[in-house]
N, C-alpha and C. Protein backbone atom coordinates (compact mmCIF):
# COMPACT_ATOMS: atom_id res chain seq x y z
N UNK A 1 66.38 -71.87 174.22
CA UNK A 1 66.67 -70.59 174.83
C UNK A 1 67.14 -69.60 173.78
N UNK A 2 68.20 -70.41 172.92
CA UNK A 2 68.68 -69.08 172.15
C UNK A 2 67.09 -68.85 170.77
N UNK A 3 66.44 -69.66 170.48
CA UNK A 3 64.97 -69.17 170.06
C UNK A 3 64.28 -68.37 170.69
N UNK A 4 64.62 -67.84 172.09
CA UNK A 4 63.27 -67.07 172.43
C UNK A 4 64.05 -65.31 172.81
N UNK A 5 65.17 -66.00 172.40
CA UNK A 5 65.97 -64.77 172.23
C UNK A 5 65.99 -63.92 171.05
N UNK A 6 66.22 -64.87 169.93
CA UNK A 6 66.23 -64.27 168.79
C UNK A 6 64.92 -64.13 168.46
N UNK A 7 63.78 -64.17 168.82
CA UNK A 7 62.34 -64.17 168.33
C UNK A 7 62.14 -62.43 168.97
N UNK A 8 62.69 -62.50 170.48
CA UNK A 8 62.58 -60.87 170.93
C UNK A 8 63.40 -59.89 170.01
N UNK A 9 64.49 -60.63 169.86
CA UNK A 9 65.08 -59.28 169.13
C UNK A 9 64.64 -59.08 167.39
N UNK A 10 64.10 -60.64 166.74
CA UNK A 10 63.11 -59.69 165.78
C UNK A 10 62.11 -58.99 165.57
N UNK A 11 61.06 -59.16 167.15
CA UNK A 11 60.32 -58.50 167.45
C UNK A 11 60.44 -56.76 167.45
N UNK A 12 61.77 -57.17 168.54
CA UNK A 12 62.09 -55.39 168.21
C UNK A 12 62.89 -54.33 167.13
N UNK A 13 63.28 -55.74 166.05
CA UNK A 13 63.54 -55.06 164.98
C UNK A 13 62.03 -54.41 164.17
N UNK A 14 60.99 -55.56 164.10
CA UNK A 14 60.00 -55.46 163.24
C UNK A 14 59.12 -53.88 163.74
N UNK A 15 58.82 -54.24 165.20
CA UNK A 15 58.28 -52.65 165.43
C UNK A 15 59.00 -51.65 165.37
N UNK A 16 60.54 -51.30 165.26
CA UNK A 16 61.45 -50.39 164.93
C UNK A 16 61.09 -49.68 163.56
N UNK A 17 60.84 -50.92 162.60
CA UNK A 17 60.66 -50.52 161.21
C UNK A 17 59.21 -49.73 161.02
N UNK A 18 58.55 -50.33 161.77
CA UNK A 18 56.98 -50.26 161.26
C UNK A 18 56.51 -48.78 161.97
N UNK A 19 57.02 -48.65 163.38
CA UNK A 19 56.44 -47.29 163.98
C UNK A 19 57.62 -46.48 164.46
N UNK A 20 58.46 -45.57 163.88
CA UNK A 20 58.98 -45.53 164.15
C UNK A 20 58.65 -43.36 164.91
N UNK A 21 57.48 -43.15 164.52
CA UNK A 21 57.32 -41.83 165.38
C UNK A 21 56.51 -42.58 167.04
N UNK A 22 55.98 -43.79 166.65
CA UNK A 22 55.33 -44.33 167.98
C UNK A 22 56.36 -44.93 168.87
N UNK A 23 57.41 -44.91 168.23
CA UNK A 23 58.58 -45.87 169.32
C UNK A 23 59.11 -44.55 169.87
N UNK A 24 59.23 -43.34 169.22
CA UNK A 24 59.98 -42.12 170.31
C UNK A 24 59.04 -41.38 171.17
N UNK A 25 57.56 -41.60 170.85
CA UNK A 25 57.07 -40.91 171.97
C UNK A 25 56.89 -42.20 173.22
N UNK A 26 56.93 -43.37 173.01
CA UNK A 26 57.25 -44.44 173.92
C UNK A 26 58.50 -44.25 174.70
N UNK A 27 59.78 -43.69 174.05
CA UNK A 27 60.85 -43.37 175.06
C UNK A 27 60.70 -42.23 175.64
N UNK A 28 59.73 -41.31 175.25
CA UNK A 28 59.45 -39.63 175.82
C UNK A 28 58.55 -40.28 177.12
N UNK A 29 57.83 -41.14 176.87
CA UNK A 29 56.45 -41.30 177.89
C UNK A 29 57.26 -41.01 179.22
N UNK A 30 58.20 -41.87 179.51
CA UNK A 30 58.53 -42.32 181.17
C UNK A 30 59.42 -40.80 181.54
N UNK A 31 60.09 -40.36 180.37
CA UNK A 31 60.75 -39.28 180.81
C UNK A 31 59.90 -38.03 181.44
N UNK A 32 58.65 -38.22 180.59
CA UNK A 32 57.54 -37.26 180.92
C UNK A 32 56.69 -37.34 182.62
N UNK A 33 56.89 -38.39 182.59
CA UNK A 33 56.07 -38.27 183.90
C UNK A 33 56.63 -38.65 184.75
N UNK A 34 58.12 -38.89 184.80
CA UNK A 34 59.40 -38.88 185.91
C UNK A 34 59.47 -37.06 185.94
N UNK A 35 59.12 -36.12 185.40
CA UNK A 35 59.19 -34.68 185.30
C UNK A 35 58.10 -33.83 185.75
N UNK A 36 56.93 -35.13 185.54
CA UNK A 36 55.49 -34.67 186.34
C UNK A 36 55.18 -35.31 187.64
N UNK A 37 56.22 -36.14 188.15
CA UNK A 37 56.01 -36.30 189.78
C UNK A 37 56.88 -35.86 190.40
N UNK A 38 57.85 -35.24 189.67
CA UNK A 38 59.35 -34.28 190.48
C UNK A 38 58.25 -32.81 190.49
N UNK A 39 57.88 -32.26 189.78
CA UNK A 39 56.85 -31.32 189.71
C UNK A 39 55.66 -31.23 191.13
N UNK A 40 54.93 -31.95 191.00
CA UNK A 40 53.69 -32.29 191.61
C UNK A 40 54.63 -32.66 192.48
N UNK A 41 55.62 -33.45 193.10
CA UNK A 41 56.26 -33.91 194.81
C UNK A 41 57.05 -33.05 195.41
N UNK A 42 57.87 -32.05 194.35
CA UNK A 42 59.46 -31.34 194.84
C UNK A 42 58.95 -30.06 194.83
N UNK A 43 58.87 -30.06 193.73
CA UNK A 43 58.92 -28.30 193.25
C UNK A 43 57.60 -27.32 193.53
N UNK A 44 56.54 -28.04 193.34
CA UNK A 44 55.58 -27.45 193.98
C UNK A 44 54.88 -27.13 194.97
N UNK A 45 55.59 -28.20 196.17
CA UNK A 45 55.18 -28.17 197.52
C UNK A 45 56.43 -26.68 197.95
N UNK A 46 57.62 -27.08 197.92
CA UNK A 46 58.79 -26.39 197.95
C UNK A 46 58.36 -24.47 197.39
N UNK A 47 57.59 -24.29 196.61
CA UNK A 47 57.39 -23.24 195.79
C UNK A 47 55.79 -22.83 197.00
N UNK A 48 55.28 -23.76 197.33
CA UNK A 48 54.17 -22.86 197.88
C UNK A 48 55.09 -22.85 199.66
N UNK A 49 55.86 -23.68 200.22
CA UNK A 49 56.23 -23.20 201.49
C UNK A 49 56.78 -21.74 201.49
N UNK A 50 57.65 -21.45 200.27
CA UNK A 50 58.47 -20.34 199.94
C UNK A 50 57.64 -18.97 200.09
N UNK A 51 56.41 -19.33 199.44
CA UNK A 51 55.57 -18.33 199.45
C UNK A 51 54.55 -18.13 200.83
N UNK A 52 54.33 -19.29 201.51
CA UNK A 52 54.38 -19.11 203.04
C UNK A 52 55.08 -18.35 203.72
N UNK A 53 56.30 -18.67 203.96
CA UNK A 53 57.22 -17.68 204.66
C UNK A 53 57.23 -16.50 204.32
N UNK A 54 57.21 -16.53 203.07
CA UNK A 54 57.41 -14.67 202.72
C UNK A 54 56.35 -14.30 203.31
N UNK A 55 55.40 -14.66 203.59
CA UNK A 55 54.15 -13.92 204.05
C UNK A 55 54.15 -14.00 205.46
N UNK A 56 54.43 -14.93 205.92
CA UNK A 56 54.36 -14.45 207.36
C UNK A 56 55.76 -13.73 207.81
N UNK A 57 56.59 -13.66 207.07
CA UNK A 57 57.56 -12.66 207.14
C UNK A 57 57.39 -11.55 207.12
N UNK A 58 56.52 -10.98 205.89
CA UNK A 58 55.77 -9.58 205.80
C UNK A 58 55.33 -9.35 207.05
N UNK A 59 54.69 -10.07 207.77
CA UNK A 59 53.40 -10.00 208.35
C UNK A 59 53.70 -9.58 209.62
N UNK A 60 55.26 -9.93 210.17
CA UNK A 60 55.66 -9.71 211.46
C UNK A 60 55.40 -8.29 211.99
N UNK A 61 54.61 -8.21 213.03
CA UNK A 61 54.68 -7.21 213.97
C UNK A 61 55.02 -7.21 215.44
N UNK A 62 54.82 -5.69 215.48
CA UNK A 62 55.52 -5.63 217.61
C UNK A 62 54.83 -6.91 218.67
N UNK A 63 55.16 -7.28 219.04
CA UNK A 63 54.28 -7.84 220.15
C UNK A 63 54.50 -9.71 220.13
N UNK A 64 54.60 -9.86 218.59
CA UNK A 64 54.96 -11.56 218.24
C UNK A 64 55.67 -12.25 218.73
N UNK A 65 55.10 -13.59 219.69
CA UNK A 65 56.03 -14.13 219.78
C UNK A 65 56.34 -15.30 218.77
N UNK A 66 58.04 -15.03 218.86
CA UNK A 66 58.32 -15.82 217.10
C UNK A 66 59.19 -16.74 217.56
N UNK A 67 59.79 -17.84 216.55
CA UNK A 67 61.46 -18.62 217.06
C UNK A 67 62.43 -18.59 215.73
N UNK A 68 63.49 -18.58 216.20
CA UNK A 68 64.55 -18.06 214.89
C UNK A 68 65.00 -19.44 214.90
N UNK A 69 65.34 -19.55 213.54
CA UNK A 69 65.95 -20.72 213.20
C UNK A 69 67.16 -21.50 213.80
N UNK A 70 67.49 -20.85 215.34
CA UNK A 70 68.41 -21.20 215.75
C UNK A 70 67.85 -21.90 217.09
N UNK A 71 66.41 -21.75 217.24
CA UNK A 71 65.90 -22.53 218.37
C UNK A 71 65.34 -20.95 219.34
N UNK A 72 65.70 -19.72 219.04
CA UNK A 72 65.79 -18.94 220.37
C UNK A 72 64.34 -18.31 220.59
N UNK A 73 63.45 -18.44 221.12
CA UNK A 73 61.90 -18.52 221.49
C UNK A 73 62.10 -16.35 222.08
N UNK A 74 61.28 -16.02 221.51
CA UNK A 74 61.00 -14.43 222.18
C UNK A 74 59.97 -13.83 221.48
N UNK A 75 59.78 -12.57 222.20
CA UNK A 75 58.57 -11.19 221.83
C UNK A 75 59.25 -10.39 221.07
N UNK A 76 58.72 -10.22 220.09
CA UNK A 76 59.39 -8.86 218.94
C UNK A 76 59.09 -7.45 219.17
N UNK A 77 59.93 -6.59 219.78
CA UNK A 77 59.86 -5.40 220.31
C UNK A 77 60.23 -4.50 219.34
N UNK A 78 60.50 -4.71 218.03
CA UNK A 78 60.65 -3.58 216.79
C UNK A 78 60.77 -4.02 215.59
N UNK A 79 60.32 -3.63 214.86
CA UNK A 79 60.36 -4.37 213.43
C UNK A 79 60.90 -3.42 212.28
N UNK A 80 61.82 -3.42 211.56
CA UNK A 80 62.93 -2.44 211.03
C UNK A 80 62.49 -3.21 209.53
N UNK A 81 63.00 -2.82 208.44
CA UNK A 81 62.87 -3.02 206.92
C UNK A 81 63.23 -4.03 207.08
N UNK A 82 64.76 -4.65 207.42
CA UNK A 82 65.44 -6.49 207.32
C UNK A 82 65.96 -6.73 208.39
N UNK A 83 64.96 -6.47 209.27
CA UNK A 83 65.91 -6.97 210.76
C UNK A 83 64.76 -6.76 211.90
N UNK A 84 64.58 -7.41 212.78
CA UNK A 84 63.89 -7.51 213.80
C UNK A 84 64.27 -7.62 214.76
N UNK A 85 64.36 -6.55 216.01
CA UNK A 85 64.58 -6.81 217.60
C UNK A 85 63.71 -7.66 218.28
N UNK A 86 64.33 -8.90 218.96
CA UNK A 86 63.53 -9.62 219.41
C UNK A 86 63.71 -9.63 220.88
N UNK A 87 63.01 -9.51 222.09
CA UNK A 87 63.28 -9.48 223.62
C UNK A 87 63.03 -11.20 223.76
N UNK A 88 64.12 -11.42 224.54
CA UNK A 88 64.53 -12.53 224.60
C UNK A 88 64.09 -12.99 226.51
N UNK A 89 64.89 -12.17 226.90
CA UNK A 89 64.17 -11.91 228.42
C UNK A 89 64.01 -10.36 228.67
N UNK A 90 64.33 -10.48 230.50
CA UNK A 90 63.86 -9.03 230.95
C UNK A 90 64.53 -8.01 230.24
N UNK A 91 65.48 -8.07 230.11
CA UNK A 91 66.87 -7.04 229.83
C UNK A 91 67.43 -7.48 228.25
N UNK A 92 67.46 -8.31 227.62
CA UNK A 92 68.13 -9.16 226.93
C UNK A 92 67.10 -9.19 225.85
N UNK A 93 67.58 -7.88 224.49
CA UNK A 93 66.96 -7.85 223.40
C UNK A 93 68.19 -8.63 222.35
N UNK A 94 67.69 -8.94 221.21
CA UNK A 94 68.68 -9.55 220.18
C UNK A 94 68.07 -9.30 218.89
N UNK A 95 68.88 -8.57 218.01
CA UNK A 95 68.79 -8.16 216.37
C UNK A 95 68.84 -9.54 214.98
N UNK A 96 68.09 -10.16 214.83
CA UNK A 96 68.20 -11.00 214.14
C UNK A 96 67.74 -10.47 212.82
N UNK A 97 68.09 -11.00 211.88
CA UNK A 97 67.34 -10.97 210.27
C UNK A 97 66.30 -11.50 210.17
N UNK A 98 65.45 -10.89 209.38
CA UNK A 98 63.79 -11.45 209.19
C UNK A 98 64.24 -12.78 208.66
N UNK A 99 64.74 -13.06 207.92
CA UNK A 99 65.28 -14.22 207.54
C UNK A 99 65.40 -15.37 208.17
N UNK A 100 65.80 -15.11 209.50
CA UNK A 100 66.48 -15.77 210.63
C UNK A 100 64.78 -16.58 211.68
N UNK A 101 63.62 -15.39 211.56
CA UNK A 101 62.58 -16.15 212.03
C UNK A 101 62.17 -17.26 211.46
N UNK A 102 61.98 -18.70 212.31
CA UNK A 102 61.68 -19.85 211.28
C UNK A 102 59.87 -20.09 211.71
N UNK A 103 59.37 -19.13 212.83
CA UNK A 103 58.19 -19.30 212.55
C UNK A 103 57.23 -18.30 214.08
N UNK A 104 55.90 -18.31 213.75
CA UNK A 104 55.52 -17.10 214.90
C UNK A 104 54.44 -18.07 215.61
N UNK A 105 54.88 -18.30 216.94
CA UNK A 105 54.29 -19.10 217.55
C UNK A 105 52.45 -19.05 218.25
N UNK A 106 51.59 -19.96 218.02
CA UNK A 106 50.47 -19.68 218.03
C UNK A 106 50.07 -19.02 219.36
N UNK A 107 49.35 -18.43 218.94
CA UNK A 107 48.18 -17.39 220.29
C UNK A 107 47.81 -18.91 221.79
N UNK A 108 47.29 -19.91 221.24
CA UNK A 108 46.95 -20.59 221.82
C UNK A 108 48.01 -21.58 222.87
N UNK A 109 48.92 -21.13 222.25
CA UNK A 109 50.31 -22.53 222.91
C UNK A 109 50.58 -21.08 223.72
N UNK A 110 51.12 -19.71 223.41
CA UNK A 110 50.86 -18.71 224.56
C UNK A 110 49.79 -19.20 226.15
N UNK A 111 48.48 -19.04 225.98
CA UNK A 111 47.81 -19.45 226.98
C UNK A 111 48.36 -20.80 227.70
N UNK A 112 48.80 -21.85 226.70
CA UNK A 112 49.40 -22.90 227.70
C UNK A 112 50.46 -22.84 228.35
N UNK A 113 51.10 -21.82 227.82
CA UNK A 113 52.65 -21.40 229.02
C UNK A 113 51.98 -20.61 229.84
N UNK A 114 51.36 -19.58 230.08
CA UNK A 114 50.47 -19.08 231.12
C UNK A 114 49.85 -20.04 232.14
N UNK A 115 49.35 -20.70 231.70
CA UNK A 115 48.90 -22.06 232.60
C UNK A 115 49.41 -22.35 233.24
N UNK A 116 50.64 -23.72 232.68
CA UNK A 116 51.88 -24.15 233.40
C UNK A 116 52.52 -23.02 233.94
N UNK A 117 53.06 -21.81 233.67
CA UNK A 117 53.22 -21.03 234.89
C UNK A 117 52.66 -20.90 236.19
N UNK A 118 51.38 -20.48 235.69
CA UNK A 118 50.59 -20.09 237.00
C UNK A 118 50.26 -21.85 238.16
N UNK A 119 50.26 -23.27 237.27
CA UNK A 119 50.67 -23.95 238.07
C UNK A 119 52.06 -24.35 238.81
N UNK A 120 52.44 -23.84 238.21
CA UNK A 120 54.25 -24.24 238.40
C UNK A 120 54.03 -22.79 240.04
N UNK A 121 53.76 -21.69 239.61
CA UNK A 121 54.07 -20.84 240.98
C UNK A 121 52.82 -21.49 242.19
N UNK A 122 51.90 -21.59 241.91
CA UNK A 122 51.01 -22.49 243.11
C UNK A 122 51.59 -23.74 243.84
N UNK A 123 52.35 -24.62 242.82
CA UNK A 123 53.11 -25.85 243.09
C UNK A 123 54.31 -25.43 244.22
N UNK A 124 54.89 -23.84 243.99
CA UNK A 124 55.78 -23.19 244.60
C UNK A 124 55.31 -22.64 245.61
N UNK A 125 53.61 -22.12 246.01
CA UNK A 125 53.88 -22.14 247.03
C UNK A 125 53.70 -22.80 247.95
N UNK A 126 53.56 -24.16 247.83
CA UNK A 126 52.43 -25.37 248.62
C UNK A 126 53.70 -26.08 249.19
N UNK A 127 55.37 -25.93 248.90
CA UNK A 127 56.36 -26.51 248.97
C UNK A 127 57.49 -25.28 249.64
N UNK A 128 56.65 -24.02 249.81
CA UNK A 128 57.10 -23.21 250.54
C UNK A 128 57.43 -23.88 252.07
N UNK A 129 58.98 -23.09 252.35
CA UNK A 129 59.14 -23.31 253.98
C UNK A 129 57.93 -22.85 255.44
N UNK A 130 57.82 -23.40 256.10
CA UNK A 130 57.04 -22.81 257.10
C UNK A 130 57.60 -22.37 258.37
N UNK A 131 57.19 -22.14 259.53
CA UNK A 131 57.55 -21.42 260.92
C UNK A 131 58.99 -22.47 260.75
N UNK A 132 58.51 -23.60 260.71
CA UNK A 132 60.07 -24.45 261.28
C UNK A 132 61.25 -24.19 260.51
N UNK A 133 60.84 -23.78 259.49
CA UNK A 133 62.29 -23.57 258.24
C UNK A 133 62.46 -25.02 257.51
N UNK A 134 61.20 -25.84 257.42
CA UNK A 134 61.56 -27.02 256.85
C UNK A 134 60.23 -27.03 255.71
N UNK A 135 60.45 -27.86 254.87
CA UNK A 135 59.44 -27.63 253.83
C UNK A 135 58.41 -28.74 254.13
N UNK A 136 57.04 -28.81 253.62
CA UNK A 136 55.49 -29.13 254.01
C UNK A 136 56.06 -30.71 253.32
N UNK A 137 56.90 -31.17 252.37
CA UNK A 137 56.85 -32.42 252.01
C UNK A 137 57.67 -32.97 253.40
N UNK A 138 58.53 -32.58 253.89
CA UNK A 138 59.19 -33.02 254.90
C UNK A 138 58.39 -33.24 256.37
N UNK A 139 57.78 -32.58 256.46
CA UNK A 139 56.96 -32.52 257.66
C UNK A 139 56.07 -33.90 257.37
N UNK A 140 55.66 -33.83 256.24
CA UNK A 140 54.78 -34.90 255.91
C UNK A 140 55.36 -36.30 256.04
N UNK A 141 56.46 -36.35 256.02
CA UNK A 141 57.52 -37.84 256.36
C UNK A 141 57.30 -37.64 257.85
């Protein structure tokens, strides 16, 4: 055992001596490409979301419906230099920072709340009371 010990460490004396500009770009190698997958995994995905947002930040106009980073879902009724009025309900506008939108919700998921509305009020009226004052599931028992 202690032979195969001392055989490594003259090993790594002998290539110490012999290459010694090839032994520091051997300790550069791993540092190098521990710097090119923090690059390519962190920083560059991170650097193009950044530049996402700013753009659909620019991009906000009247009419959007957006959600602020706090969860609160609404229609954007004015759009000011750093701040956006957002109608939240009927009556109930709210001033948030462009900042504050975390994203503008698609055209298409719109039509699916239209949907489920318009089933949700049909569902309402099929469960409507009738002459008796009792509702159509009850009658049905």
């Amino acid at each position: 055992m202690n032979v195969a010990f001392l055989s490594l460490l003259m090993a790594g004396q002998q290539t110490a001596e012999g290459g010694g500009s090839q032994n520091f770009l051997m300790t550069l190698l791993p540092f190098a490409a521990i710097i090119a997958i923090f690059y390519f995994l962190i920083i560059r995905p991170q650097n193009r979301k950044q530049k996402e947002t700013q753009k659909m930040l620019s991009a906000l106009k009247k009419g959007d419906r957006v959600v602020t980073v706090g969860g609160i879902h609404g229609t954007i009724q004015s759009v000011r230099e750093s701040s956006v009025i957002v109608r939240v309900d009927d009556n109930t506008k709210i001033e948030f920072s462009r900042s504050a939108i975390s994203g503008v919700e698609a055209a298409a998921r719109e039509d699916k709340t239209e949907k489920i509305e318009s089933r949700e009020e049909k569902s309402d009226d099929d469960s409507a009371p009738d002459e008796s004052g009792e509702n159509a599931e009850n009658n049905q028992k």
